[in-house]
Protein backbone atom coordinates (compact mmCIF):
# COMPACT_ATOMS: atom_id res chain seq x y z
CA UNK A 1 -220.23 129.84 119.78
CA UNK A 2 -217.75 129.78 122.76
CA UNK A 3 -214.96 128.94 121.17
CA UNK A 4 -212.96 128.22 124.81
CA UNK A 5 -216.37 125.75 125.63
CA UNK A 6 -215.28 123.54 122.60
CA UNK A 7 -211.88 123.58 124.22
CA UNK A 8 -210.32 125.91 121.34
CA UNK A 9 -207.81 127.95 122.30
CA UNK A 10 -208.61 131.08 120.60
CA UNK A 11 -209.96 134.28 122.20
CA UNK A 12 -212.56 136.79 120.80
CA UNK A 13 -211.00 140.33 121.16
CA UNK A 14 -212.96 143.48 122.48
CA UNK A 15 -215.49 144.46 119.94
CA UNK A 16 -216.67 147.85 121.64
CA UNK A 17 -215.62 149.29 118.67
CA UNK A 18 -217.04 147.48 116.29
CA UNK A 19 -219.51 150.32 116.20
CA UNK A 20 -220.55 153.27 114.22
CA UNK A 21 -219.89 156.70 115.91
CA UNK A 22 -223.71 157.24 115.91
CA UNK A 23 -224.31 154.76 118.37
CA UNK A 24 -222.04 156.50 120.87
CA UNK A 25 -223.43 160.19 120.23
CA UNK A 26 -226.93 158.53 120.64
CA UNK A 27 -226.11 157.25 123.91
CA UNK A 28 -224.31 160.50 124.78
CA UNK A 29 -227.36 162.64 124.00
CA UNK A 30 -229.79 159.92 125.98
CA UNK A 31 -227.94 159.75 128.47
CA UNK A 32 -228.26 163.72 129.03
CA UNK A 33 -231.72 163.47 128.15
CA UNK A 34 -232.60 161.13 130.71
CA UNK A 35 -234.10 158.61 128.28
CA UNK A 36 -231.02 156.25 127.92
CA UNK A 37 -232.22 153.68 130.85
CA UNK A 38 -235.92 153.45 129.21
CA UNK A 39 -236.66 149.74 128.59
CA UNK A 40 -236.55 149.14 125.22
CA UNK A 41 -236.79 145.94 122.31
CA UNK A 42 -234.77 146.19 119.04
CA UNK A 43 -235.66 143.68 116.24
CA UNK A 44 -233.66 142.58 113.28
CA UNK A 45 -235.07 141.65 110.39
CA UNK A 46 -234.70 142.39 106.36
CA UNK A 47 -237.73 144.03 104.00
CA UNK A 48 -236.13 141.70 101.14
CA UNK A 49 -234.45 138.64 100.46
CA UNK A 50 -231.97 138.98 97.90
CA UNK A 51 -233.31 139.06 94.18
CA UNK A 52 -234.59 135.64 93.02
CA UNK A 53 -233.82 134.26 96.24
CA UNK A 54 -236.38 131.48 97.91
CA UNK A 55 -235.40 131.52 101.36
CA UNK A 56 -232.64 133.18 103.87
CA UNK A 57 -230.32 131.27 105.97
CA UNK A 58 -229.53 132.47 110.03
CA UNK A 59 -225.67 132.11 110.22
CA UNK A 60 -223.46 133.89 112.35
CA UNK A 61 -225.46 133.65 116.15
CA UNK A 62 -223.17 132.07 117.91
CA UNK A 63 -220.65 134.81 116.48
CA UNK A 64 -222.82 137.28 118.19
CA UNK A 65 -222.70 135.98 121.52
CA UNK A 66 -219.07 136.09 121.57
CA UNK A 67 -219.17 139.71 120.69
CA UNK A 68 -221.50 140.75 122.90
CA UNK A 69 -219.74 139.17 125.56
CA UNK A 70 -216.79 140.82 124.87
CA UNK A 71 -218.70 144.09 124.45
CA UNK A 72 -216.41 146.29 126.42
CA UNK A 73 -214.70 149.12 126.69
CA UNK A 74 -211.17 149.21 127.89
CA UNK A 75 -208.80 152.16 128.88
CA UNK A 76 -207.31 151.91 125.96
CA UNK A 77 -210.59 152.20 124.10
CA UNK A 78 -212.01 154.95 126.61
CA UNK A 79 -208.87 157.29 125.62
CA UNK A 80 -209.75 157.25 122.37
CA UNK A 81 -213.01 158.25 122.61
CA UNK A 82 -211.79 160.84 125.05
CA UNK A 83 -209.22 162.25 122.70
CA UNK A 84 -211.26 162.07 119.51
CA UNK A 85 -213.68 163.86 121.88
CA UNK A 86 -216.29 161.64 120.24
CA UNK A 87 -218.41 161.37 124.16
CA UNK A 88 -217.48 163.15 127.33
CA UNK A 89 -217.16 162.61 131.13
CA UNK A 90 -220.23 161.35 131.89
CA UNK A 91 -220.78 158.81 128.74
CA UNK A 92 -217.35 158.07 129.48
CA UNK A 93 -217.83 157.10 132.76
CA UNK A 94 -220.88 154.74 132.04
CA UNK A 95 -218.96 153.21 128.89
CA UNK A 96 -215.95 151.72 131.54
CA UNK A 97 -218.95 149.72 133.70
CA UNK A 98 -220.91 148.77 130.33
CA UNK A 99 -221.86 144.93 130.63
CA UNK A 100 -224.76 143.58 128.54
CA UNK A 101 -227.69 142.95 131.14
CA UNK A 102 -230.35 142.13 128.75
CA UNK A 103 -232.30 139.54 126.77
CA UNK A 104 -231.96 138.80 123.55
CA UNK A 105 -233.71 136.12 121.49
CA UNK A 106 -233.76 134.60 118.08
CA UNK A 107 -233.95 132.38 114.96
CA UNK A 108 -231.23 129.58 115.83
CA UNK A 109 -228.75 129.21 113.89
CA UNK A 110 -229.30 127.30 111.07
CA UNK A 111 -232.87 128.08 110.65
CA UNK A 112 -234.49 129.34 107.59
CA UNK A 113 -236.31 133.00 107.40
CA UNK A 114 -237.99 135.29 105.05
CA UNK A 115 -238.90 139.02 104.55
CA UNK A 116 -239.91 141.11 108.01
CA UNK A 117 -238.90 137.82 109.90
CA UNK A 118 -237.51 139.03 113.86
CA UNK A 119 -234.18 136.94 112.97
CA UNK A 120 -233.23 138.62 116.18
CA UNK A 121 -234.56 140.44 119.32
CA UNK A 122 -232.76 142.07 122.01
CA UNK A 123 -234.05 143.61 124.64
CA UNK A 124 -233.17 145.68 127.79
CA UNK A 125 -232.14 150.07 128.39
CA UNK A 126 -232.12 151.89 125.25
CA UNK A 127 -228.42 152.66 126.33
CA UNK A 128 -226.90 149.05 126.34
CA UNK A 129 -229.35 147.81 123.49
CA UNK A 130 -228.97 150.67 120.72
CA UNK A 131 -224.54 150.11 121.25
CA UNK A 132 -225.36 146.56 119.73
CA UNK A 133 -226.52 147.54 117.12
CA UNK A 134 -223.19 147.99 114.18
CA UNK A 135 -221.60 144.90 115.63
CA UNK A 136 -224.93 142.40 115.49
CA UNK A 137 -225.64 143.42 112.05
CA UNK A 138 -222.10 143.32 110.92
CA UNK A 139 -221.93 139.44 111.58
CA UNK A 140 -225.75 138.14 110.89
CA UNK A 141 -225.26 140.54 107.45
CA UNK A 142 -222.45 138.54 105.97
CA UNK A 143 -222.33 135.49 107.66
CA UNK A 144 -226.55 134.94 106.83
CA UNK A 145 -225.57 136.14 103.05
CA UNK A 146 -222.92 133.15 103.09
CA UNK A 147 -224.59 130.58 104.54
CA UNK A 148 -227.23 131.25 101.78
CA UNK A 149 -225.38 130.94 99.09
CA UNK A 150 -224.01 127.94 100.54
CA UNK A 151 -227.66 126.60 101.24
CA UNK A 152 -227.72 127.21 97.39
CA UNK A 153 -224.47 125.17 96.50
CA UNK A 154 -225.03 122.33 98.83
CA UNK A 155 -228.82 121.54 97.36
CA UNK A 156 -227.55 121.56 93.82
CA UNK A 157 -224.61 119.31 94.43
CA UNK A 158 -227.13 117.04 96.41
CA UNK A 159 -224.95 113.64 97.73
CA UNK A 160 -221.86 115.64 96.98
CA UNK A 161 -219.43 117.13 99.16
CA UNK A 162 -218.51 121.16 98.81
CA UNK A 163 -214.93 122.13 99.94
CA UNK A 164 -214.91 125.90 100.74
CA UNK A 165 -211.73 127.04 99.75
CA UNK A 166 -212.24 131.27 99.73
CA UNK A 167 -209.86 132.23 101.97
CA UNK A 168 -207.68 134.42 99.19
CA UNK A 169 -210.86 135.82 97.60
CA UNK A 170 -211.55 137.99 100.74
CA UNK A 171 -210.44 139.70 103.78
CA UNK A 172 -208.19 137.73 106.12
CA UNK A 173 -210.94 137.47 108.82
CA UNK A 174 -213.93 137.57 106.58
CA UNK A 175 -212.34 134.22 105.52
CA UNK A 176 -212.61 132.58 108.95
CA UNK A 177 -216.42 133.63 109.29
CA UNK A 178 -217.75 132.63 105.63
CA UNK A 179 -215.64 128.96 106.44
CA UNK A 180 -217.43 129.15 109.21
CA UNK A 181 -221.06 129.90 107.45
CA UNK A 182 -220.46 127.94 104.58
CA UNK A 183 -220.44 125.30 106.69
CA UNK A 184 -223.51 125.87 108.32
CA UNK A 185 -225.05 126.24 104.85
CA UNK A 186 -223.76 122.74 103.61
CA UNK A 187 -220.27 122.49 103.14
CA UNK A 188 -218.32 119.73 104.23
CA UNK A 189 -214.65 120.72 104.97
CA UNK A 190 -212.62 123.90 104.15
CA UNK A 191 -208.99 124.72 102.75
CA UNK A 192 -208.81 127.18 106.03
CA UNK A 193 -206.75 126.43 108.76
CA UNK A 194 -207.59 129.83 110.78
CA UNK A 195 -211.34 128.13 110.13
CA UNK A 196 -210.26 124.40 111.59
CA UNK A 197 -208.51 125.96 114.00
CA UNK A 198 -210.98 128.29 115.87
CA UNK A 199 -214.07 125.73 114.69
CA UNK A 200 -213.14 122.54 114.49
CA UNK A 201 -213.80 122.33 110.51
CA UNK A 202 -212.43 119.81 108.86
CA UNK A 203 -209.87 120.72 107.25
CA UNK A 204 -208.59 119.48 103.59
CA UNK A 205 -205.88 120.29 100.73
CA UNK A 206 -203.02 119.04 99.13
CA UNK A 207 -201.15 120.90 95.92
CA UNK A 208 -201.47 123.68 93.60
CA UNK A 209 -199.99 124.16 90.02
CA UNK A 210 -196.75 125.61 91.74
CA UNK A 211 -196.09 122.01 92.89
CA UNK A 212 -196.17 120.76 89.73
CA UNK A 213 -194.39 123.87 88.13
CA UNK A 214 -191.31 123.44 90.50
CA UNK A 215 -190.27 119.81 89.70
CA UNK A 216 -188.74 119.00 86.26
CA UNK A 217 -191.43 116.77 85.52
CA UNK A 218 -195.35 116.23 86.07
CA UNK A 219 -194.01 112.52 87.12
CA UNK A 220 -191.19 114.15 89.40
CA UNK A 221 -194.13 116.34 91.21
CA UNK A 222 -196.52 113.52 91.60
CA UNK A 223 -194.06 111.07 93.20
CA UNK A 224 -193.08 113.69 95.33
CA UNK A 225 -196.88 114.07 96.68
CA UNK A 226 -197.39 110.30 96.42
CA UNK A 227 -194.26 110.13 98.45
CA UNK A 228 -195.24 112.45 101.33
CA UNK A 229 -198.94 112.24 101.52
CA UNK A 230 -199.63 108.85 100.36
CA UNK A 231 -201.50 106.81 97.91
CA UNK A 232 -204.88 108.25 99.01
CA UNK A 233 -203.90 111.57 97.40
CA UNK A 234 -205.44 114.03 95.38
CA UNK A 235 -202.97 114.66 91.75
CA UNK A 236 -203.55 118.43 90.09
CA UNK A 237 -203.82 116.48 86.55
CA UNK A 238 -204.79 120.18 84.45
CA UNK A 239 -201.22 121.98 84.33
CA UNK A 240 -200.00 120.53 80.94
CA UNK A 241 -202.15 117.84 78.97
CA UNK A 242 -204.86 116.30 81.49
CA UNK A 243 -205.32 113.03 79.82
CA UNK A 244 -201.38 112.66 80.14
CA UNK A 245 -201.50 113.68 83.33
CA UNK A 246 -203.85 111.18 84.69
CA UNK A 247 -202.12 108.40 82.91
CA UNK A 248 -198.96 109.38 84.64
CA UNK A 249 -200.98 109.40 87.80
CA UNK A 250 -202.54 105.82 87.96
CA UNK A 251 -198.98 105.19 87.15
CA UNK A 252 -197.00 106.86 89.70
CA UNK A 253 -199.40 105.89 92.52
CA UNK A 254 -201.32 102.83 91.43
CA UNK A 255 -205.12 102.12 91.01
CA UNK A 256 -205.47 103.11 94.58
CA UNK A 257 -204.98 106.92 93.81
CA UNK A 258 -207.07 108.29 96.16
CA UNK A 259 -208.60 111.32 93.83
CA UNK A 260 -207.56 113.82 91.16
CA UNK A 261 -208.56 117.72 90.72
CA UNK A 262 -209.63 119.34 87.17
CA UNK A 263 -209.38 123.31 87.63
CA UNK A 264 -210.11 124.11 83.93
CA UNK A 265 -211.40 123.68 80.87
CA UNK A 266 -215.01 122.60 79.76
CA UNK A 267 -215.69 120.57 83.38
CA UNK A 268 -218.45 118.67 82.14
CA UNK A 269 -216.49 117.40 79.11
CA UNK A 270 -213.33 116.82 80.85
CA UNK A 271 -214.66 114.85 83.70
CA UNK A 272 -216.59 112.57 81.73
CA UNK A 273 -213.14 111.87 79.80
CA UNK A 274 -211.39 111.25 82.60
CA UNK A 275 -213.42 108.85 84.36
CA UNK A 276 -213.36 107.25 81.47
CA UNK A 277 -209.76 107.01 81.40
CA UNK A 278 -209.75 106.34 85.03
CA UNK A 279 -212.13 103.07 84.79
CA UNK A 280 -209.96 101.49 81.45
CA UNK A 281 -206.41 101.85 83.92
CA UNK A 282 -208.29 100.19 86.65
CA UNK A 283 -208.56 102.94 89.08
CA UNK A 284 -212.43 102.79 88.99
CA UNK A 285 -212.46 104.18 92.85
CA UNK A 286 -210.04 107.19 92.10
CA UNK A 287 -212.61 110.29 92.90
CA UNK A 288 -212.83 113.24 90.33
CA UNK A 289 -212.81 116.50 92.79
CA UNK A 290 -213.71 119.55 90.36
CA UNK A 291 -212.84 123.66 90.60
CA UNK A 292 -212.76 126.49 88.72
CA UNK A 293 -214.90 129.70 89.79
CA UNK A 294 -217.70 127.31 90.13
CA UNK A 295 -221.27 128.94 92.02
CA UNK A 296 -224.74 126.64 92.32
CA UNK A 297 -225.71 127.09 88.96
CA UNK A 298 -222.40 125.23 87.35
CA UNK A 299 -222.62 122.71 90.39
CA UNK A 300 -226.34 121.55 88.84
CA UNK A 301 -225.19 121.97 85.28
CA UNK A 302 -222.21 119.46 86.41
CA UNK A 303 -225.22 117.08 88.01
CA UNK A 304 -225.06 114.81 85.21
CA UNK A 305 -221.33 114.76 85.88
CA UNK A 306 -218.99 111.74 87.09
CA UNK A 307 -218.01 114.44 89.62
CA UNK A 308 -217.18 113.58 93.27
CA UNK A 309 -216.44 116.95 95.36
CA UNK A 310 -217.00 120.14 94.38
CA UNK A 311 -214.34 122.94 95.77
CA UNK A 312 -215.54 126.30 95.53
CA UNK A 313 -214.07 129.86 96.21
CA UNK A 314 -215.06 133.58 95.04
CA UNK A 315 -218.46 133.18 94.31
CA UNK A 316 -219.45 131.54 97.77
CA UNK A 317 -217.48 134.18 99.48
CA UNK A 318 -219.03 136.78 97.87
CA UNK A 319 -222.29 135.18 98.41
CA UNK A 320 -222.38 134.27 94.54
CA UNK A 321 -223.79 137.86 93.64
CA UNK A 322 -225.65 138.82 97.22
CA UNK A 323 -222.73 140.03 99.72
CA UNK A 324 -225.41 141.00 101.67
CA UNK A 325 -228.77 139.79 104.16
CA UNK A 326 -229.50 143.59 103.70
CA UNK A 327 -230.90 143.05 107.27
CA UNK A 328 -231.81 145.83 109.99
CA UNK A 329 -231.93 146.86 113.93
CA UNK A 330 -234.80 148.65 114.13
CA UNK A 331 -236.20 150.08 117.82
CA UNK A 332 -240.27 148.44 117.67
CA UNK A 333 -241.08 149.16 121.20
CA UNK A 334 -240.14 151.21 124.31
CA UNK A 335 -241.18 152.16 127.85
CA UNK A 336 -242.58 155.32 128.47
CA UNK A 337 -240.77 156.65 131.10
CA UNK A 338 -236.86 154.79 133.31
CA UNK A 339 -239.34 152.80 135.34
CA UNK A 340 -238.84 149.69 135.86
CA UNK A 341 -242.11 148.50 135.36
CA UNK A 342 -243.30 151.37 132.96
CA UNK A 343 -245.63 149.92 130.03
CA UNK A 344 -244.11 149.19 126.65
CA UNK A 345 -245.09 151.12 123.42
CA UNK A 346 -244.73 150.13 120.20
CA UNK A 347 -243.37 152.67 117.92
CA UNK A 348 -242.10 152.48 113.80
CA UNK A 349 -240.59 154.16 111.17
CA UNK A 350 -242.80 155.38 109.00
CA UNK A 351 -241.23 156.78 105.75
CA UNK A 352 -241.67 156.05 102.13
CA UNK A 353 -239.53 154.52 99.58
CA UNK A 354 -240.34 150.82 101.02
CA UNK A 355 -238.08 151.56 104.51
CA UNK A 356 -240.91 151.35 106.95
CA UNK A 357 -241.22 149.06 109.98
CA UNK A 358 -243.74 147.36 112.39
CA UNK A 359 -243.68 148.25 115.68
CA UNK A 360 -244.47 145.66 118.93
CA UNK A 361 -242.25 142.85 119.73
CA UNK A 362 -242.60 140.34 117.88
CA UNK A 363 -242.92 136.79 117.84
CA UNK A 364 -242.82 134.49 114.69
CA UNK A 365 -243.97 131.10 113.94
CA UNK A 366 -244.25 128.82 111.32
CA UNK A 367 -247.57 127.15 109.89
CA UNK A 368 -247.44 123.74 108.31
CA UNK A 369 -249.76 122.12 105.98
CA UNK A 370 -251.56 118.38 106.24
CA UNK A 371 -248.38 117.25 104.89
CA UNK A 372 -246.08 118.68 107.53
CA UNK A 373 -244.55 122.00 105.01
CA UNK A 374 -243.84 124.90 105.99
CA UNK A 375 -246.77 127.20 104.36
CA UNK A 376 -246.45 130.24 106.06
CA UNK A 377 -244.29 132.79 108.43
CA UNK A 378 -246.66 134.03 110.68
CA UNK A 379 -245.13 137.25 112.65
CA UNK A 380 -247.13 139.09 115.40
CA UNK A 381 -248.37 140.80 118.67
CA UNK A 382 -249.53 140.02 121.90
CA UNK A 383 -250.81 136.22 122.94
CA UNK A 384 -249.04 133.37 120.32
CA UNK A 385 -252.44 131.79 119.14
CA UNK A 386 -252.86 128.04 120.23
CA UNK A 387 -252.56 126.69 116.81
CA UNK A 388 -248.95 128.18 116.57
CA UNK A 389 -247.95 127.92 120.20
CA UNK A 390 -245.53 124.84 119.46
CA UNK A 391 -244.54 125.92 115.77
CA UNK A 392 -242.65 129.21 117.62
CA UNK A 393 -239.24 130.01 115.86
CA UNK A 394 -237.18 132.60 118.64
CA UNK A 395 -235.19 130.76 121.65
CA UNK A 396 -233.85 132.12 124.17
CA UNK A 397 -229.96 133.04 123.57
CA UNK A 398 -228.91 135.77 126.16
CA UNK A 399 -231.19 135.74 129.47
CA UNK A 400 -230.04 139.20 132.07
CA UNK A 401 -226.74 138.95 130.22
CA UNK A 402 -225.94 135.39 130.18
CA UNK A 403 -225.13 133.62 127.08
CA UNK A 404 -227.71 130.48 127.93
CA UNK A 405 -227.58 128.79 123.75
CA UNK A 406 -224.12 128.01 123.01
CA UNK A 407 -223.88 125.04 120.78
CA UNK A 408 -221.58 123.29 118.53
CA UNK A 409 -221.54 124.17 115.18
CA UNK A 410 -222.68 120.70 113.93
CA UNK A 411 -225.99 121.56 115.22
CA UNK A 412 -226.71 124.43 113.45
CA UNK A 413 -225.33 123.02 110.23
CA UNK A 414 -227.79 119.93 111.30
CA UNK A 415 -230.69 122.14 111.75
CA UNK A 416 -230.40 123.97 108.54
CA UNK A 417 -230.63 120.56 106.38
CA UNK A 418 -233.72 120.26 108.50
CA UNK A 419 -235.18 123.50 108.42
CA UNK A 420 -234.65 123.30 104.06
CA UNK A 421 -236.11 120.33 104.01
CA UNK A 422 -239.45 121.45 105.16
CA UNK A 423 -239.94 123.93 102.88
CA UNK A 424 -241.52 123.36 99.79
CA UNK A 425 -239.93 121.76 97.23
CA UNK A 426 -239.71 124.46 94.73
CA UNK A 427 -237.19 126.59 97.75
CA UNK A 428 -234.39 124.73 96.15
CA UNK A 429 -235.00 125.71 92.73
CA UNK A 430 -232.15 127.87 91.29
CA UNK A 431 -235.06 130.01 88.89
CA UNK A 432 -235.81 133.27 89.87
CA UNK A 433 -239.13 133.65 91.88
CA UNK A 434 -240.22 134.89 95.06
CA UNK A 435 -240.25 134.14 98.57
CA UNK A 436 -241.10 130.11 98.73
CA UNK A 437 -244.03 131.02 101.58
CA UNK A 438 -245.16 134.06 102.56
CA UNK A 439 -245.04 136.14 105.65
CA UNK A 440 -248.38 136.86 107.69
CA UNK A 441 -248.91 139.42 109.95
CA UNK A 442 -251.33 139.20 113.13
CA UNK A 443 -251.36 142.82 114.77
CA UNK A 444 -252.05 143.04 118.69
CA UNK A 445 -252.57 147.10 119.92
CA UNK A 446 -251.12 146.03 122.67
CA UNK A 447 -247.38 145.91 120.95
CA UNK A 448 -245.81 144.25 124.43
């Protein structure tokens, strides 16, 4: 999204080079060619989802229409290319005027998708479509791959809120964007400020073990945090004994003690303890917030659990085992000659080894049963047939270069919940199996 629409005062730098150097020497030899103004479509889309996974989650559009707005290519820029020697003059010359005057269209953000759906079409010269191509993938790679393992997280903990809290298991800036998908995938609030700040997250935290290690006493440390932040708190009760520790708690701040975090040990066993504890020194309301390299499968073991919140780090960064959408830019279609009006023709890799493609742009829909599911993805070519005219998935983001589908990020977290919960049941199981519908293809020769 626009961050500056939100009123969010933080800019999105160039990302011109954001880029592999292949993109540029394609253009280059195009552009002497005389094939780099041929209309042409580019798809996304991934062969695979990730091993065992049910469904993929579309995170990180909004992402992508701030880069491709800021697409350009400054002097600065331009004299590096020039002294690298990377293009020349005349690539040179059309890289200093380069604005995006395309179309591109997608899945929204939020929605589900599966294997060969177009997550993502963009459309307009092979030139100014095929210099996408690093940066688009870059974001809708890891930001999809977090959002799904969010998706993941956020069905197992059900009622339960998720606190991302990732930032030091990653790069600096990789934080910001997986606070960003995580909580398109699910999660509720984020240890992140960079994240609150340029998103409007809500932001939580309160103490780590270093609090408690500086004072001379676990008392000393808690009425120091009772004392700043309030009754409401949350008390670190696992750096010495934790059923000491939450009797000193109650103690220092009263029944009203707002919550209190376990970060090791045998969870399941130690929370039902402490609530336990909690309930015979009155402080039946105190919440039990829970962390400790946690992914979705210890979330649903902890189901059972007198567990409140659920804050979890590494393994949602990392996409808890899938870093990666493992997604694609592929070139399906393109004109046959720099006419303006020159007919489209489909065209496809065709290799083995499981990397080939289907050419035509594509549209996608989604077929429901008598019960309203989702039962298939149905991709194809030419005329939408009737029966899935109003179940089509891509909307319009970019229309002759203008962003026209900024939203706030509510929505897509809003439209994900929606989008899972028309899937079959069985999507949310965390047991290995394939794809929870399948993907249809219906071919048109036409391929426009």
């Amino acid at each position: 999204m626009n961050t500056a629409d939100l009123g969010l005062p933080v800019a999105v730098p160039s990302t011109a080079l954001f880029t592999d150097q292949y993109e540029l020497t394609m253009l280059r030899a195009a552009l002497e060619a005389g094939t780099a103004e041929r209309r042409s479509v580019f798809e996304v889309f991934t062969r695979r989802l990730p091993n065992g996974r049910r469904y993929g989650v579309v995170a990180g559009t909004g992402r992508v229409l701030d880069a491709v707005e800021n697409f350009r290519f400054d002097a600065g820029v331009l004299d590096f290319l020039r002294e690298r020697e990377i293009v020349g003059g005349q690539t040179l010359e059309w890289l200093a005027g380069y604005r995006f005057s395309g179309d591109i269209w997608g899945y929204p953000e939020g929605e589900v998708y599966f294997p060969g759906s177009p997550i993502m079409r963009v459309e307009g010269t092979f030139a100014e479509c095929v210099l996408l191509e690093t940066v688009i993938l870059s974001i809708l790679n890891h930001d999809s791959a977090i959002a799904a393992a969010a998706s993941r997280m956020s069905s197992a903990a059900g009622d339960r809120p998720l606190i991302e809290m990732g930032a030091r298991r990653t790069h600096e800036l990789a934080a910001v964007a997986a606070s960003r998908a995580a909580y398109v995938g699910g999660f509720a609030t984020t240890s992140d400020l960079a994240a609150g700040f340029r998103y409007g997250i809500p932001t939580v935290g309160t103490s780590a073990h270093a609090f408690t290690l500086l004072h001379d006493s676990e008392r000393d440390a808690f009425q120091a945090q009772v004392n700043t932040l309030g009754r409401g708190t949350t008390l670190l009760v696992d750096t010495y004994d934790v059923a000491e520790a939450v009797r000193t708690a109650v103690e220092v701040a009263g029944p009203g003690l707002g919550a209190v975090r376990i970060d090791s040990g045998d969870l399941l066993l130690v929370a039902h303890r402490v609530r336990q504890q909690l309930d015979e020194l009155g402080a039946t309301d105190t919440k039990i917030i829970v962390t400790s390299d946690l992914d979705e499968y210890a979330i649903a073991s902890l189901a059972a659990a007198p567990v409140d919140a659920y804050g979890v780090g590494t393994q949602l960064v990392t996409g808890s085992g899938h870093p990666t959408s493992s997604m694609v830019y592929k070139l399906v279609a393109r004109a046959e000659s720099a006419e303006p009006d020159a007919p489209l023709v489909p065209v496809a890799k065709k290799s083995t080894g499981g990397k080939t493609s289907v050419g035509g742009r594509k549209w996608a829909a989604r077929r429901l049963d008598s019960y309203g599911v989702a039962e298939a993805e149905v991709i194809g070519t030419g005329p939408v047939p009737a029966e899935l005219a109003d179940r089509q998935l891509l909307v319009e983001l970019v229309k002759g270069g203008e962003v026209v589908a900024r939203e706030p990020l509510d929505a897509a977290r809003d439209r994900h919940a929606a989008a899972r919960a028309g899937l079959p049941m069985s999507a949310t199981q965390l047991s290995r199996g394939e794809p929870v519908i399948p993907t249809e293809y219906a071919h048109d020769a036409s391929g426009s």
